[in-house]
PDB file of N, CA and C in Angstrom:
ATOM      1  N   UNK A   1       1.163  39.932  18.908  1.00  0.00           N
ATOM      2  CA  UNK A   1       2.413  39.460  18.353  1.00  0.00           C
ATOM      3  C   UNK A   1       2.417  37.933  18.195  1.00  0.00           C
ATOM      4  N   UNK A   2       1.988  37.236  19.228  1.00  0.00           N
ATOM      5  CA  UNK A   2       1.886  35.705  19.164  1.00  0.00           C
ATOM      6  C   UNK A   2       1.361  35.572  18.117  1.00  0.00           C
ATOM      7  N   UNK A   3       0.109  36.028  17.747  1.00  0.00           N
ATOM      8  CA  UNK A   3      -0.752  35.533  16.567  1.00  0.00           C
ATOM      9  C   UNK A   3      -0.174  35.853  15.106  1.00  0.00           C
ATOM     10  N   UNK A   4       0.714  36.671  15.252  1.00  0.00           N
ATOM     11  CA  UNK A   4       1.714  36.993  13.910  1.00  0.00           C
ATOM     12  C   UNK A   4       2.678  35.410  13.636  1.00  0.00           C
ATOM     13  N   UNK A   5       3.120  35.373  14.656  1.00  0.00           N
ATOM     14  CA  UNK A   5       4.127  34.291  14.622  1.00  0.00           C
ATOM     15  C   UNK A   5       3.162  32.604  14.217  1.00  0.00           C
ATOM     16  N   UNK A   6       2.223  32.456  14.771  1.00  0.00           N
ATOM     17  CA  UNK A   6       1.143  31.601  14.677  1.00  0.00           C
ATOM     18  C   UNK A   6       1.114  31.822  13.043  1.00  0.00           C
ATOM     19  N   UNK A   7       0.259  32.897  12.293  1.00  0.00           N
ATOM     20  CA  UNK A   7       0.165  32.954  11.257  1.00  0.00           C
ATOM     21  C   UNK A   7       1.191  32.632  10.484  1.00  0.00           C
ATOM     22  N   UNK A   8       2.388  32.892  10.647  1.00  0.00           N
ATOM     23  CA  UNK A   8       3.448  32.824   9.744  1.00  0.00           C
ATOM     24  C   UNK A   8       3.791  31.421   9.539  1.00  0.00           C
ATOM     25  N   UNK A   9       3.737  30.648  10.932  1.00  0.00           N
ATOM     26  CA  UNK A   9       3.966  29.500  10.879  1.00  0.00           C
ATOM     27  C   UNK A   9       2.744  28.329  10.183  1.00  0.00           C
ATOM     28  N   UNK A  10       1.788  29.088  10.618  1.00  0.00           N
ATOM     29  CA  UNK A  10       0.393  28.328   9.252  1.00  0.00           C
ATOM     30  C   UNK A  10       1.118  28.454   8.237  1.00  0.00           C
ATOM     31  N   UNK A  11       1.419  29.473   7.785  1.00  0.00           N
ATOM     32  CA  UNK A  11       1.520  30.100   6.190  1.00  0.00           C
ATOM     33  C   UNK A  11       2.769  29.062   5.544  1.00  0.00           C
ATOM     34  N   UNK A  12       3.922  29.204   6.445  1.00  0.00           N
ATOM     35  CA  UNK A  12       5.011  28.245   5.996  1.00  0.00           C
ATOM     36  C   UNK A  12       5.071  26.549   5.961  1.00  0.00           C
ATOM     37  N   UNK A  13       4.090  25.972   6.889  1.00  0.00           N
ATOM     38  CA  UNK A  13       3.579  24.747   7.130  1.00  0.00           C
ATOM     39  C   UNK A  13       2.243  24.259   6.065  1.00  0.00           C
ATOM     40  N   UNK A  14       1.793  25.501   5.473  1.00  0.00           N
ATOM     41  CA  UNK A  14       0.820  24.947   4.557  1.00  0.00           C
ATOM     42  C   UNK A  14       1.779  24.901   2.970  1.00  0.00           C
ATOM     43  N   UNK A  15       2.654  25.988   2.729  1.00  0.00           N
ATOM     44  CA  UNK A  15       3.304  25.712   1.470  1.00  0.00           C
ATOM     45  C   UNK A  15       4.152  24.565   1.207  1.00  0.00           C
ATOM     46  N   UNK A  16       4.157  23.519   2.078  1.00  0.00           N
ATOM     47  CA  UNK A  16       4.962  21.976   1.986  1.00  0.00           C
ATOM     48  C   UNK A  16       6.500  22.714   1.533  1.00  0.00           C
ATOM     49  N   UNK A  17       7.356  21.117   1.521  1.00  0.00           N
ATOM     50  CA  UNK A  17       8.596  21.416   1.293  1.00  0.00           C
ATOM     51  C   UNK A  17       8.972  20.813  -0.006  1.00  0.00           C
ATOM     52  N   UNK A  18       9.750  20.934  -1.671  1.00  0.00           N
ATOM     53  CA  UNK A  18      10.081  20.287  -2.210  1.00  0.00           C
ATOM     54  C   UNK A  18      11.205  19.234  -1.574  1.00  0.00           C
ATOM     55  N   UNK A  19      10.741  18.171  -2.056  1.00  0.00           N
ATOM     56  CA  UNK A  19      11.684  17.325  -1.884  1.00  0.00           C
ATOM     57  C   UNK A  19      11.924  15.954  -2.927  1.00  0.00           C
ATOM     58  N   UNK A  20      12.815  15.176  -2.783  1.00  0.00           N
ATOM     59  CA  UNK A  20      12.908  14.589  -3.485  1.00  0.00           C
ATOM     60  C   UNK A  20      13.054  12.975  -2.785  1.00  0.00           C
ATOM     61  N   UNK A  21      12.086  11.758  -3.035  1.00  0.00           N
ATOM     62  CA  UNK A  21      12.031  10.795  -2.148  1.00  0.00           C
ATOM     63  C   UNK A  21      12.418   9.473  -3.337  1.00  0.00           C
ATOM     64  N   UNK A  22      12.862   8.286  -2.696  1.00  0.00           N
ATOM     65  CA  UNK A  22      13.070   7.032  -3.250  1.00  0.00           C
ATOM     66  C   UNK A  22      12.604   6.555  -2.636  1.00  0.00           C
ATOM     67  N   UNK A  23      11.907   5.022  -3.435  1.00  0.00           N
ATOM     68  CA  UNK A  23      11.511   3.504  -2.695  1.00  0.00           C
ATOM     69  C   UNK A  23      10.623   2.981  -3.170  1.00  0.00           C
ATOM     70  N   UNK A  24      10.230   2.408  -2.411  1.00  0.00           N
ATOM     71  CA  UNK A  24       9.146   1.359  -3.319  1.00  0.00           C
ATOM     72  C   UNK A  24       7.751   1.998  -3.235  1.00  0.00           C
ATOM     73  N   UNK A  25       7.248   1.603  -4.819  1.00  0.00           N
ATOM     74  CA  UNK A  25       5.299   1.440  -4.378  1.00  0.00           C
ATOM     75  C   UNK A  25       5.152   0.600  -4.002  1.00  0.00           C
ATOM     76  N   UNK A  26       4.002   0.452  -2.817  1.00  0.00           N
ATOM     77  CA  UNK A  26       3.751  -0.540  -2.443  1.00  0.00           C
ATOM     78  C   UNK A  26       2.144  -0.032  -1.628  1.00  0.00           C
ATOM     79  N   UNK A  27       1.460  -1.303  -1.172  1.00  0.00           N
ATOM     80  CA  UNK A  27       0.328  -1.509  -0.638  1.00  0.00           C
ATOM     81  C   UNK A  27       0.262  -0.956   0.393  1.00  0.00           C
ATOM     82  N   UNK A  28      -0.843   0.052   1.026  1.00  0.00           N
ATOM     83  CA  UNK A  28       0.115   0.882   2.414  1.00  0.00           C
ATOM     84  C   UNK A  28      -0.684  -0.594   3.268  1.00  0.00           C
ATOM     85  N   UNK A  29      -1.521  -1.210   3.456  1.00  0.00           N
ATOM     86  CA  UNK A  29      -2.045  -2.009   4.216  1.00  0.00           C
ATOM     87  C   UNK A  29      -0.896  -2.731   4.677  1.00  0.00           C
ATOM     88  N   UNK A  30      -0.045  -3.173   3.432  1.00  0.00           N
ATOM     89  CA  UNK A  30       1.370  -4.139   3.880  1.00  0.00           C
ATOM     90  C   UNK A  30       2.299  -3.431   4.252  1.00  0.00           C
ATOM     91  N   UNK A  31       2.518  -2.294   4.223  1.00  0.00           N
ATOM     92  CA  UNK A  31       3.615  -1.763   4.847  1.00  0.00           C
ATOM     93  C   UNK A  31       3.249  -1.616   6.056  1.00  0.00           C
ATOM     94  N   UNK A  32       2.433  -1.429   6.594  1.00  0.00           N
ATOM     95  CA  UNK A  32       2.028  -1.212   8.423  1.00  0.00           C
ATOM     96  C   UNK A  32       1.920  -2.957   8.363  1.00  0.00           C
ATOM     97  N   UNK A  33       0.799  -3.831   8.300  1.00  0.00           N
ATOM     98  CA  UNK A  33       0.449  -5.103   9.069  1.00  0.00           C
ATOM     99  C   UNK A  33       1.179  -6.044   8.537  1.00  0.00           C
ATOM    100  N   UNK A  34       2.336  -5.611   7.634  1.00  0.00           N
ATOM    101  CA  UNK A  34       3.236  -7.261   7.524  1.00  0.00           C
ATOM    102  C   UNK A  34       4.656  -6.434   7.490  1.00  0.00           C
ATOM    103  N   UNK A  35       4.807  -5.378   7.799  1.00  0.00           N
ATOM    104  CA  UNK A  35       5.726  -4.792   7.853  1.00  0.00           C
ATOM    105  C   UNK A  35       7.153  -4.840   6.771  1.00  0.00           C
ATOM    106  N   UNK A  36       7.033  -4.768   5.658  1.00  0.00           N
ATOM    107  CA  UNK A  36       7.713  -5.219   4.466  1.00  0.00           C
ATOM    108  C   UNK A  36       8.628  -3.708   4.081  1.00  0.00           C
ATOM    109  N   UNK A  37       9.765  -4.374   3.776  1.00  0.00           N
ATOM    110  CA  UNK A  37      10.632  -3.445   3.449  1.00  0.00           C
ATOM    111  C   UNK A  37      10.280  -2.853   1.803  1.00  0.00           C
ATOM    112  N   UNK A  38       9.730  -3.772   1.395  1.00  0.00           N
ATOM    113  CA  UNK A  38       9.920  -3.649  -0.608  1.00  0.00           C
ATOM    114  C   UNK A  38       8.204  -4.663  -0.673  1.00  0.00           C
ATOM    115  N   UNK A  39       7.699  -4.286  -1.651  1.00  0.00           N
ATOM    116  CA  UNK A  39       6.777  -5.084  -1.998  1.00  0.00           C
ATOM    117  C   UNK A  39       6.928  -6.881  -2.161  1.00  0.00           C
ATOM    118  N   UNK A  40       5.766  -7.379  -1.856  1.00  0.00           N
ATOM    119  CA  UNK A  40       5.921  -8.666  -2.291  1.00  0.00           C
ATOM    120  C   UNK A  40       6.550  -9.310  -4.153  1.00  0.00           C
ATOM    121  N   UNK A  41       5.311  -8.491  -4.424  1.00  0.00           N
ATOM    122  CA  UNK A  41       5.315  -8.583  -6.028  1.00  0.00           C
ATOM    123  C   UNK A  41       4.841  -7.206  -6.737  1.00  0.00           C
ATOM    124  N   UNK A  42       4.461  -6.993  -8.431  1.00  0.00           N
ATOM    125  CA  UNK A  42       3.944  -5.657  -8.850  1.00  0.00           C
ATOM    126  C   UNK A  42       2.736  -6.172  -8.703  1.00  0.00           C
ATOM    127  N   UNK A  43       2.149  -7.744  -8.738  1.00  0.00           N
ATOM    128  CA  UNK A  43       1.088  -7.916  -9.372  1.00  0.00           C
ATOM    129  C   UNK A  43      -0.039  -7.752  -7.684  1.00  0.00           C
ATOM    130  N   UNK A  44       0.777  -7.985  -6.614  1.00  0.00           N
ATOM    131  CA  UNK A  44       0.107  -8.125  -5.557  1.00  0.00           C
ATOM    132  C   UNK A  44      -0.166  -6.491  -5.287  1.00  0.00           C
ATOM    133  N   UNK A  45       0.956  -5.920  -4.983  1.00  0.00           N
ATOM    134  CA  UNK A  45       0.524  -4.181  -4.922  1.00  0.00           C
ATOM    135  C   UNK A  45      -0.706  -3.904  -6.579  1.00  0.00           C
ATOM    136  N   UNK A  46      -0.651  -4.126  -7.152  1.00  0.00           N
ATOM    137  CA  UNK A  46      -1.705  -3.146  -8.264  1.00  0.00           C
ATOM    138  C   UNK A  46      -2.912  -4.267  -7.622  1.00  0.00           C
ATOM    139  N   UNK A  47      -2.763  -6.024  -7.617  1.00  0.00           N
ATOM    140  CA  UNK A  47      -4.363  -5.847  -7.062  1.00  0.00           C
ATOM    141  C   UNK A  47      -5.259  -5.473  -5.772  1.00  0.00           C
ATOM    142  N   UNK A  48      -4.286  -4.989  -4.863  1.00  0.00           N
ATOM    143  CA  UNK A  48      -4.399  -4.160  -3.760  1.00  0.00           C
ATOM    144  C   UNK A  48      -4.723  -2.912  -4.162  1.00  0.00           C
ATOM    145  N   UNK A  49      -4.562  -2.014  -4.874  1.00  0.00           N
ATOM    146  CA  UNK A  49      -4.603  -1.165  -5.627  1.00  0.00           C
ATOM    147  C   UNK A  49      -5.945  -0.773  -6.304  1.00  0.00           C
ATOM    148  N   UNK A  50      -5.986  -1.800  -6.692  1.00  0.00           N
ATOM    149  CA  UNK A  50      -6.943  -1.768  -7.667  1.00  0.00           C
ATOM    150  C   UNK A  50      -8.614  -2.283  -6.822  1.00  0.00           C
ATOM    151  N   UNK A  51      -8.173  -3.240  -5.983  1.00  0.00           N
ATOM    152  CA  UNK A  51      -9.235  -3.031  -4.713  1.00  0.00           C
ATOM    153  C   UNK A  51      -9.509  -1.766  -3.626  1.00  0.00           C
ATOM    154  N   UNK A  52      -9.336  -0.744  -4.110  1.00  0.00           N
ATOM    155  CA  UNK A  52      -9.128   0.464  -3.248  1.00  0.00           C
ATOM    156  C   UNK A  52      -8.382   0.521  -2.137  1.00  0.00           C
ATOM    157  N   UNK A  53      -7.126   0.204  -2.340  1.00  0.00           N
ATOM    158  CA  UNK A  53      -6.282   0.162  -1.238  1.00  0.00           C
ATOM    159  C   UNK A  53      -5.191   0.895  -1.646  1.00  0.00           C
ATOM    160  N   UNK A  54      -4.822   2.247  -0.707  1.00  0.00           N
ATOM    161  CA  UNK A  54      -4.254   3.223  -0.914  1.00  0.00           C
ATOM    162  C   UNK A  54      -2.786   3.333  -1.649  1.00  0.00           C
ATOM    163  N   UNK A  55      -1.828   3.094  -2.562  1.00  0.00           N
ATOM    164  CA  UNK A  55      -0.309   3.078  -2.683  1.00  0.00           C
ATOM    165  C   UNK A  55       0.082   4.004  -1.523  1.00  0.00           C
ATOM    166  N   UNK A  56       1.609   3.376  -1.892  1.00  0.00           N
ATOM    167  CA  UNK A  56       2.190   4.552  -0.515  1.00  0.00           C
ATOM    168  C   UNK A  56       3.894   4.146  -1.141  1.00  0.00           C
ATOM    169  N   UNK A  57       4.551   5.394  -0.452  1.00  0.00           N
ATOM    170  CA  UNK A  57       6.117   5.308  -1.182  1.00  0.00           C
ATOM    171  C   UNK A  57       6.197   4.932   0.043  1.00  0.00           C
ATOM    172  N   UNK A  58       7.351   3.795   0.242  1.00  0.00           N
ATOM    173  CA  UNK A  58       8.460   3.599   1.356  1.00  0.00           C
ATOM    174  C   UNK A  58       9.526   3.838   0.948  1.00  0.00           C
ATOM    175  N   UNK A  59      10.193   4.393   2.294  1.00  0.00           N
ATOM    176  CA  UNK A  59      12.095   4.349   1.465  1.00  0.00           C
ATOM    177  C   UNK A  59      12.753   3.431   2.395  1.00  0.00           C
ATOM    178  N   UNK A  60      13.725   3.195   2.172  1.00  0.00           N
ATOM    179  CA  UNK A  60      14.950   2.257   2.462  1.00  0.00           C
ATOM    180  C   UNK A  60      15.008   2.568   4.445  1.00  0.00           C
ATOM    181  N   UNK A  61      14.634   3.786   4.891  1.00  0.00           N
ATOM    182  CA  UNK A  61      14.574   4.067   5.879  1.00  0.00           C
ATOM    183  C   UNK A  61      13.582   4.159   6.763  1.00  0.00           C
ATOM    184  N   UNK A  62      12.274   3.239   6.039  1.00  0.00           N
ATOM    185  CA  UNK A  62      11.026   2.784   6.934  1.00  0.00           C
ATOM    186  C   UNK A  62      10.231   3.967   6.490  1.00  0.00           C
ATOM    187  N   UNK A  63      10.568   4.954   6.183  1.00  0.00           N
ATOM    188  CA  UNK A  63       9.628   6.593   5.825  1.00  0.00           C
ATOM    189  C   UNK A  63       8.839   5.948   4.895  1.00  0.00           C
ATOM    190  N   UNK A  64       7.552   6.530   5.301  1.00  0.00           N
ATOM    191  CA  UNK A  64       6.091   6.048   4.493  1.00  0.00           C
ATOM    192  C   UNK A  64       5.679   7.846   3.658  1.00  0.00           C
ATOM    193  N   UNK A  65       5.847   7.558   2.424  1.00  0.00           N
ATOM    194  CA  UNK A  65       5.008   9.218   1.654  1.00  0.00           C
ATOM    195  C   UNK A  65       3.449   8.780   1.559  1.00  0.00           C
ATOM    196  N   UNK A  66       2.372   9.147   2.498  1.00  0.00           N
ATOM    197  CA  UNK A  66       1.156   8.710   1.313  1.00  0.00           C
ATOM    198  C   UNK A  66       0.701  10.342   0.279  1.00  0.00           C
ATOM    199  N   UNK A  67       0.703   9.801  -0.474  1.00  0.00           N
ATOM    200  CA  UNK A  67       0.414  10.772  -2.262  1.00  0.00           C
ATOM    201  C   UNK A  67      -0.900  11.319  -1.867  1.00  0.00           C
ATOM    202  N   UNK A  68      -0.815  12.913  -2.066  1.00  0.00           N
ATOM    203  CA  UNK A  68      -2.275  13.479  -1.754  1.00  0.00           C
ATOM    204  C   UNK A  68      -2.224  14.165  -2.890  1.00  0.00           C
ATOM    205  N   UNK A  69      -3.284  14.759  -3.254  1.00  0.00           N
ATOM    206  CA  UNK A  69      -3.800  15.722  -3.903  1.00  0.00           C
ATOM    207  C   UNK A  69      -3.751  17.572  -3.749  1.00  0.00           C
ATOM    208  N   UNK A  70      -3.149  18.406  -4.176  1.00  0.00           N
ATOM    209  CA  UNK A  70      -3.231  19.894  -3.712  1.00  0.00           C
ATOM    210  C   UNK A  70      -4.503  20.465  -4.070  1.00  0.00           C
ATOM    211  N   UNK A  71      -5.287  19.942  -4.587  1.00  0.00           N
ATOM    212  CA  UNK A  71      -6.638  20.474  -5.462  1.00  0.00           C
ATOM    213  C   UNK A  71      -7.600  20.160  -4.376  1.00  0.00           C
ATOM    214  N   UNK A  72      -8.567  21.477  -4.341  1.00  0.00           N
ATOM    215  CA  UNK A  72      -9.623  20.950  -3.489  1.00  0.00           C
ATOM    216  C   UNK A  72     -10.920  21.188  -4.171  1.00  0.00           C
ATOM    217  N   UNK A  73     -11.934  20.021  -4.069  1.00  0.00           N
ATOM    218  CA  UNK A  73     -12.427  18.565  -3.816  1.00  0.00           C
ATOM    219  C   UNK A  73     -10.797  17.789  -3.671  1.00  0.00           C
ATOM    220  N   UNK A  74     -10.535  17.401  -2.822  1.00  0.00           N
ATOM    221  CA  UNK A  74      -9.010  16.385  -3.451  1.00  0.00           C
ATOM    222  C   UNK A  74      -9.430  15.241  -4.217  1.00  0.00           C
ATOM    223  N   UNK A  75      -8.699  14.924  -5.441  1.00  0.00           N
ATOM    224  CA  UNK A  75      -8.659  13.633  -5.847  1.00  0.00           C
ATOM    225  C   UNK A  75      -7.620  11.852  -6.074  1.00  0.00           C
ATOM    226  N   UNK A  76      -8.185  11.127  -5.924  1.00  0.00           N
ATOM    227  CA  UNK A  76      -7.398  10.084  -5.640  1.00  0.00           C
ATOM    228  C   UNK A  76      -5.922  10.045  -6.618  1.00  0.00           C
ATOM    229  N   UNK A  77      -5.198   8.994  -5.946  1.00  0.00           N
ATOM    230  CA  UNK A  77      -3.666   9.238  -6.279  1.00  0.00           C
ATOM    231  C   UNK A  77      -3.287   8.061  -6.767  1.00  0.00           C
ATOM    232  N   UNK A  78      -3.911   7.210  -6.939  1.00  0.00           N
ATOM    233  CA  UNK A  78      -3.668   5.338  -6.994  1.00  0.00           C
ATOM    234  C   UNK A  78      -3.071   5.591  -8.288  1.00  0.00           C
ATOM    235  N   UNK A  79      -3.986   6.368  -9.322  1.00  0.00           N
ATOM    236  CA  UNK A  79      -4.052   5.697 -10.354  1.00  0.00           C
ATOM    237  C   UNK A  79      -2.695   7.052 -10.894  1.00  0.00           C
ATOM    238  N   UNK A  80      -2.288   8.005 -10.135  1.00  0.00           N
ATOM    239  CA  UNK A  80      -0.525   8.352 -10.392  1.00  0.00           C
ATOM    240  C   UNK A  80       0.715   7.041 -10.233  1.00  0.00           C
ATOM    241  N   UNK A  81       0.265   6.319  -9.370  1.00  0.00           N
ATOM    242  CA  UNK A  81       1.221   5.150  -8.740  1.00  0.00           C
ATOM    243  C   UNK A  81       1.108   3.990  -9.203  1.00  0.00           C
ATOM    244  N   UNK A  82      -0.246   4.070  -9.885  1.00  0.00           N
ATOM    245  CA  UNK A  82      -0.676   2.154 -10.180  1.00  0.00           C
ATOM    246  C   UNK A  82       0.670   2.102 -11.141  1.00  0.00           C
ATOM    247  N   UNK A  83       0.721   2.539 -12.137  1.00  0.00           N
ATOM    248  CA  UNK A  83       2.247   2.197 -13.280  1.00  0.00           C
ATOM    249  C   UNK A  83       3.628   1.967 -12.862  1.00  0.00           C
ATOM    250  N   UNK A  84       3.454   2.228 -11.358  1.00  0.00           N
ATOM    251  CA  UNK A  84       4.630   1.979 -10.715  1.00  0.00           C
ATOM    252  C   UNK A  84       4.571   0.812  -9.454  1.00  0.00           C
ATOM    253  N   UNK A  85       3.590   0.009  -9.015  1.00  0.00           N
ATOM    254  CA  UNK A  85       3.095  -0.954  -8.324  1.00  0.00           C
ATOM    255  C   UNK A  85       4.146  -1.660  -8.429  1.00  0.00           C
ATOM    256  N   UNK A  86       5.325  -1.873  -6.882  1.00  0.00           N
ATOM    257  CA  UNK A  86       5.793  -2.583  -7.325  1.00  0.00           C
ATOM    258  C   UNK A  86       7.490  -2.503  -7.470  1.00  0.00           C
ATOM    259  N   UNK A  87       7.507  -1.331  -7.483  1.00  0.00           N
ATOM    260  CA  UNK A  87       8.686  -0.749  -8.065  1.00  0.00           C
ATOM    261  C   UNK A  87       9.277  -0.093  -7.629  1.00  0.00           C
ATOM    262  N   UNK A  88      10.761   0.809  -7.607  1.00  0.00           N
ATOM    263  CA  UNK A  88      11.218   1.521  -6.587  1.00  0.00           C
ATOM    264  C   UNK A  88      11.260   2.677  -7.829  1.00  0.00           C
ATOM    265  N   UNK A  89      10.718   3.584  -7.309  1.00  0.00           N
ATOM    266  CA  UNK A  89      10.553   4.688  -7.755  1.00  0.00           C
ATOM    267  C   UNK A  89      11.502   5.766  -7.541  1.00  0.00           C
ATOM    268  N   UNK A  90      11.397   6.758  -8.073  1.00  0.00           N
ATOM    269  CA  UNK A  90      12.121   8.702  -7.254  1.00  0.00           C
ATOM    270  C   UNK A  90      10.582   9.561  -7.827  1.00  0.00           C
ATOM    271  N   UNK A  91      10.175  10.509  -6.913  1.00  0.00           N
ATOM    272  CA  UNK A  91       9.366  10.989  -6.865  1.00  0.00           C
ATOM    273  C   UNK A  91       9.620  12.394  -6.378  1.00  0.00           C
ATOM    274  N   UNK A  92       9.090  13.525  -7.309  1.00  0.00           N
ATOM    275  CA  UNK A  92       9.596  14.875  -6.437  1.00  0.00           C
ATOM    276  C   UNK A  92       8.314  15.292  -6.150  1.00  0.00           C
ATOM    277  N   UNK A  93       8.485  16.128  -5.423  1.00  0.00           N
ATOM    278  CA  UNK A  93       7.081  17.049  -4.963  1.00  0.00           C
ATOM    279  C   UNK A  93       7.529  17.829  -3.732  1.00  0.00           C
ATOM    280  N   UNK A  94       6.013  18.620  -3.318  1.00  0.00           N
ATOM    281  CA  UNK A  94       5.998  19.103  -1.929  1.00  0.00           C
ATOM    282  C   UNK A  94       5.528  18.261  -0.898  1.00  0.00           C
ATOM    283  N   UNK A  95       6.026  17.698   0.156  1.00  0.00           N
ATOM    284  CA  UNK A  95       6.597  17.262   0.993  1.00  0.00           C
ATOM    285  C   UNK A  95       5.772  18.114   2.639  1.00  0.00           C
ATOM    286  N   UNK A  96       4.633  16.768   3.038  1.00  0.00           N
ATOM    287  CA  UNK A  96       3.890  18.192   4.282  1.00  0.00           C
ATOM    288  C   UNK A  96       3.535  17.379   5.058  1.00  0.00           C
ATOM    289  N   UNK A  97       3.869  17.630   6.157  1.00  0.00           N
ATOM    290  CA  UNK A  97       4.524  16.881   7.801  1.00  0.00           C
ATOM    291  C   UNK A  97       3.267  17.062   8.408  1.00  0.00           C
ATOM    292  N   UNK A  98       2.650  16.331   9.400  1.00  0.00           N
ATOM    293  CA  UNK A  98       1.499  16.634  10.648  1.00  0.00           C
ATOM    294  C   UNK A  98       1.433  15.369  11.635  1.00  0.00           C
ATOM    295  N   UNK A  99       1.606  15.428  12.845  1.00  0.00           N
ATOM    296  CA  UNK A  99       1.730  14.568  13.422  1.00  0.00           C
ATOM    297  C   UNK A  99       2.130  13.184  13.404  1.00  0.00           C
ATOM    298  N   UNK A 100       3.425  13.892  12.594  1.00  0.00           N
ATOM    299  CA  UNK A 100       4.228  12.220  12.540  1.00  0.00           C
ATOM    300  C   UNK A 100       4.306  11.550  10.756  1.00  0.00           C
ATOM    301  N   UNK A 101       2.855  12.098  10.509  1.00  0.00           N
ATOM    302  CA  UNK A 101       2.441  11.681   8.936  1.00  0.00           C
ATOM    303  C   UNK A 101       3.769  12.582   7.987  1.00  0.00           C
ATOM    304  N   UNK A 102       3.844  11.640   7.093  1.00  0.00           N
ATOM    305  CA  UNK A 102       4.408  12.510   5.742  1.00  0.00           C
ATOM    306  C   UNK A 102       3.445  12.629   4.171  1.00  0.00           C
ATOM    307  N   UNK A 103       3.215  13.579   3.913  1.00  0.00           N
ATOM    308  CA  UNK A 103       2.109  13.701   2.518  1.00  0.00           C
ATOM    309  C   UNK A 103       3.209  14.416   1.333  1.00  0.00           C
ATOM    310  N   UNK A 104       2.868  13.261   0.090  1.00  0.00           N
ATOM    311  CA  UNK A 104       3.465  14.004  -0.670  1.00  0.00           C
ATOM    312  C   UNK A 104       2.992  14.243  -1.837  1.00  0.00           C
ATOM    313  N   UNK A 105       2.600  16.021  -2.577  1.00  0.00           N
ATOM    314  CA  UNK A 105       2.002  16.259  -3.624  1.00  0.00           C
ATOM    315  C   UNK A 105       2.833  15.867  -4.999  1.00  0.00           C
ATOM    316  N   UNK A 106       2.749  14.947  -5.514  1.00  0.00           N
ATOM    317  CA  UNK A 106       4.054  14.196  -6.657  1.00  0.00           C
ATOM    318  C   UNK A 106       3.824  14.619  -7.521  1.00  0.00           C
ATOM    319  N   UNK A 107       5.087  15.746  -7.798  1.00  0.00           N
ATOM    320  CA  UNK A 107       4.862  16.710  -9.471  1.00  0.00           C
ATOM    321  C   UNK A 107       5.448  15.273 -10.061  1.00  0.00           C
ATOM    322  N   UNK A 108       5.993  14.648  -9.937  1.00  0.00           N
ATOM    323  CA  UNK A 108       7.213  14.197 -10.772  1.00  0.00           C
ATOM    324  C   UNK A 108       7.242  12.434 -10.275  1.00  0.00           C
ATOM    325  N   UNK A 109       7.533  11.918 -11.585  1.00  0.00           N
ATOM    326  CA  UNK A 109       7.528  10.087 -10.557  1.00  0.00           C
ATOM    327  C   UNK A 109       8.460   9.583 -11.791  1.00  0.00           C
ATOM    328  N   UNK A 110       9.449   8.712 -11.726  1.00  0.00           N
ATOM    329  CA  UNK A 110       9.710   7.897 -12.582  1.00  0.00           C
ATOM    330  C   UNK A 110      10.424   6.603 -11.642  1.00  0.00           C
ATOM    331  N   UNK A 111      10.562   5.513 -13.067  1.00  0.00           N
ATOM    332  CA  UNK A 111      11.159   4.467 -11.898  1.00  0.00           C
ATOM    333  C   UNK A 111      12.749   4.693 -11.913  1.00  0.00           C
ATOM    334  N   UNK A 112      13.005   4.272 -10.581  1.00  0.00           N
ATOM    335  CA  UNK A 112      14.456   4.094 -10.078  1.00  0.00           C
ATOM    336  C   UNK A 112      15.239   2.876 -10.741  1.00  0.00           C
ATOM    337  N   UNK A 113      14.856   2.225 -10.648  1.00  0.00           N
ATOM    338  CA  UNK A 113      15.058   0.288 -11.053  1.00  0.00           C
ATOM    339  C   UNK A 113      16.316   0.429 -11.881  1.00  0.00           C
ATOM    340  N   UNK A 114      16.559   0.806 -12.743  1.00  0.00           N
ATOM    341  CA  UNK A 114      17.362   0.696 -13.996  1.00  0.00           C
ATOM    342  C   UNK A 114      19.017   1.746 -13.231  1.00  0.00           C
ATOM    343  N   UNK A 115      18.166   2.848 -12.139  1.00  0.00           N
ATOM    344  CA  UNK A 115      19.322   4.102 -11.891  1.00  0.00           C
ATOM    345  C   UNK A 115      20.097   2.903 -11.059  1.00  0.00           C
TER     346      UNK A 115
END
């Protein structure tokens, strides 16, 4: 019986959650070691970016999304985010939790800026 409940809970923990997130792209290096609410600039996040340094959504509430891939080989996510370097975005997707981390598969991105 345990192992039913085990399974079920794989099964529901691997299908992520839709959700829907706001905030900035930004450099994940600067969001942990200079601790920044919003990016410096667009031009500093894309050449971070563009030096292989991961994007990452922040929201207004310190929550970090880093953008994964559902496809396996997985493939990189920069270049979903580079057009948004910078910027406060809304982003939908599935939404998948593991020790603290948040991953998010982004069907959907446009910028916020203008809303």
């Amino acid at each position: 019986m345990a192992w039913l409940v085990l399974a079920t809970t794989l099964v529901f923990a691997a299908a992520g959650k839709n959700t829907t997130v706001t905030g900035y792209v930004i450099d994940s290096a600067c969001a942990f070691t200079k601790g920044l609410d919003k990016p410096i600039s667009r031009d500093c996040a894309a050449a971070c970016a563009k030096a292989g340094s991961p994007l990452v959504i922040l929201t207004a509430d310190g929550a970090i999304y880093w953008p994964i891939a559902d496809s396996t080989p997985a493939v990189e996510q920069n270049s979903k985010l580079l057009p948004f370097a910078g910027q406060k975005v809304t982003a939908k997707g599935k939404v998948f939790e593991r020790g603290g981390s948040q991953a998010m598969v982004i069907e959907q991105i446009e910028s916020a800026e203008a809303k």
